[in-house]
Protein backbone atom coordinates (compact mmCIF):
# COMPACT_ATOMS: atom_id res chain seq x y z
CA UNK A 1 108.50 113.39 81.27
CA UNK A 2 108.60 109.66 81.97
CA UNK A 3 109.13 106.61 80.48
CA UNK A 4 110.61 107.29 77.44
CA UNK A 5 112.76 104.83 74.69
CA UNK A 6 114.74 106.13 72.15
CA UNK A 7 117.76 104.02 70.91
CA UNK A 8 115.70 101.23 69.38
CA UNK A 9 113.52 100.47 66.19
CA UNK A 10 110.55 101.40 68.17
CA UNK A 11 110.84 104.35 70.04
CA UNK A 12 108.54 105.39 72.68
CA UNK A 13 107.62 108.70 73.94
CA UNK A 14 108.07 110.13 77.28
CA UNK A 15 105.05 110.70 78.96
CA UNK A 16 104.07 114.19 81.14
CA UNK A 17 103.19 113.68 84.80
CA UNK A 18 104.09 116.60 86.71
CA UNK A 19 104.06 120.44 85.38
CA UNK A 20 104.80 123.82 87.09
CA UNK A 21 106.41 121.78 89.92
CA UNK A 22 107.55 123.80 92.61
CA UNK A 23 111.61 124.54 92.92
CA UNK A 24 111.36 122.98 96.47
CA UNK A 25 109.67 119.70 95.83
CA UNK A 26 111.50 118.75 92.63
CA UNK A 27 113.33 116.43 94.38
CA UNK A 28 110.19 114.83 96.73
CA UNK A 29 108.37 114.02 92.81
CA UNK A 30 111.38 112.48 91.83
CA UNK A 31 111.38 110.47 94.96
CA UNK A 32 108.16 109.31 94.70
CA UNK A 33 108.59 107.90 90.62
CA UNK A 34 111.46 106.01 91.74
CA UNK A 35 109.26 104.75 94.91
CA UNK A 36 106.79 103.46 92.65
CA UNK A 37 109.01 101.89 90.06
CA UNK A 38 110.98 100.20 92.81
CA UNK A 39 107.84 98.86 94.32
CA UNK A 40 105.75 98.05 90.65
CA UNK A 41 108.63 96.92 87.93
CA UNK A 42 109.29 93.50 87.78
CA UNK A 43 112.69 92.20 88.01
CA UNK A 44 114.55 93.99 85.21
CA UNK A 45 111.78 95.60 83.58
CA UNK A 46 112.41 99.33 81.40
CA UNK A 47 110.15 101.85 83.18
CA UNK A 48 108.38 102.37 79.67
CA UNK A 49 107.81 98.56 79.80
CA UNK A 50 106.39 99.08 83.20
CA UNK A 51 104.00 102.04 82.68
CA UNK A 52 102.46 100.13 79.10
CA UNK A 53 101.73 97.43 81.52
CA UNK A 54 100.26 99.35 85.10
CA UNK A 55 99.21 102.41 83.66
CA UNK A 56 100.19 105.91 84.01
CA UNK A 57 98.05 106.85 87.03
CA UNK A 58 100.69 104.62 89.36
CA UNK A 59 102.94 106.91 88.29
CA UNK A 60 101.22 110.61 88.72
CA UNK A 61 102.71 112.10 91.89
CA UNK A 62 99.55 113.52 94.29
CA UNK A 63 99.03 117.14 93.76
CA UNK A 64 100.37 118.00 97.48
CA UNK A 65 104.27 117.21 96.10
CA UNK A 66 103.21 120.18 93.11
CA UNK A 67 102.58 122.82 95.96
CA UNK A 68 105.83 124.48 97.33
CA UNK A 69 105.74 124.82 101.34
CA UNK A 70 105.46 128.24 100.87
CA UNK A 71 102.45 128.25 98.54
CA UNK A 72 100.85 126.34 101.27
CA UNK A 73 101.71 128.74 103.81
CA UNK A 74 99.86 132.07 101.43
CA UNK A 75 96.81 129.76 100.77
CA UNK A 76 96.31 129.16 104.86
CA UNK A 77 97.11 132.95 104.94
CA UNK A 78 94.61 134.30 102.68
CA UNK A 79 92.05 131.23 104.38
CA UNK A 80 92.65 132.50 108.06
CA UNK A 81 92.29 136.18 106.82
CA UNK A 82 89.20 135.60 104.31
């Protein structure tokens, strides 16, 4: 969950990008959100302020940072053997 406000008069909800994220690559979606708002928020801009402005989709990591290295590994496995 992303881009949330709560201490004001008008709070906003966090929004879901990533789900069932592998215990490995926690860290690499993390990454990548602060990537993006580093390279998309203007100077001094919330990160709720941001994504009402750009969008979600800037901020939804690709699907190969969901995937642990390991997962990866079974699925070219099972591919090689099927």
């Amino acid at each position: 969950m992303i881009g949330g406000r709560g201490a004001t008069s008008k709070p906003i909800h966090g929004i879901k990008v990533a789900t069932d994220v592998a215990k490995d690559k926690v860290f690499a979606v993390i990454n990548f959100l602060l990537k993006q708002y580093r390279a998309l928020a203007q100077p001094h801009e919330r990160l709720c302020k941001t994504i009402e402005r750009l969008g979600i989709d800037a901020f939804t990591p690709p699907l190969e940072l969901f995937v642990s290295e390991k997962a990866q590994q079974d699925e070219f496995a099972a591919f090689l053997l099927g």
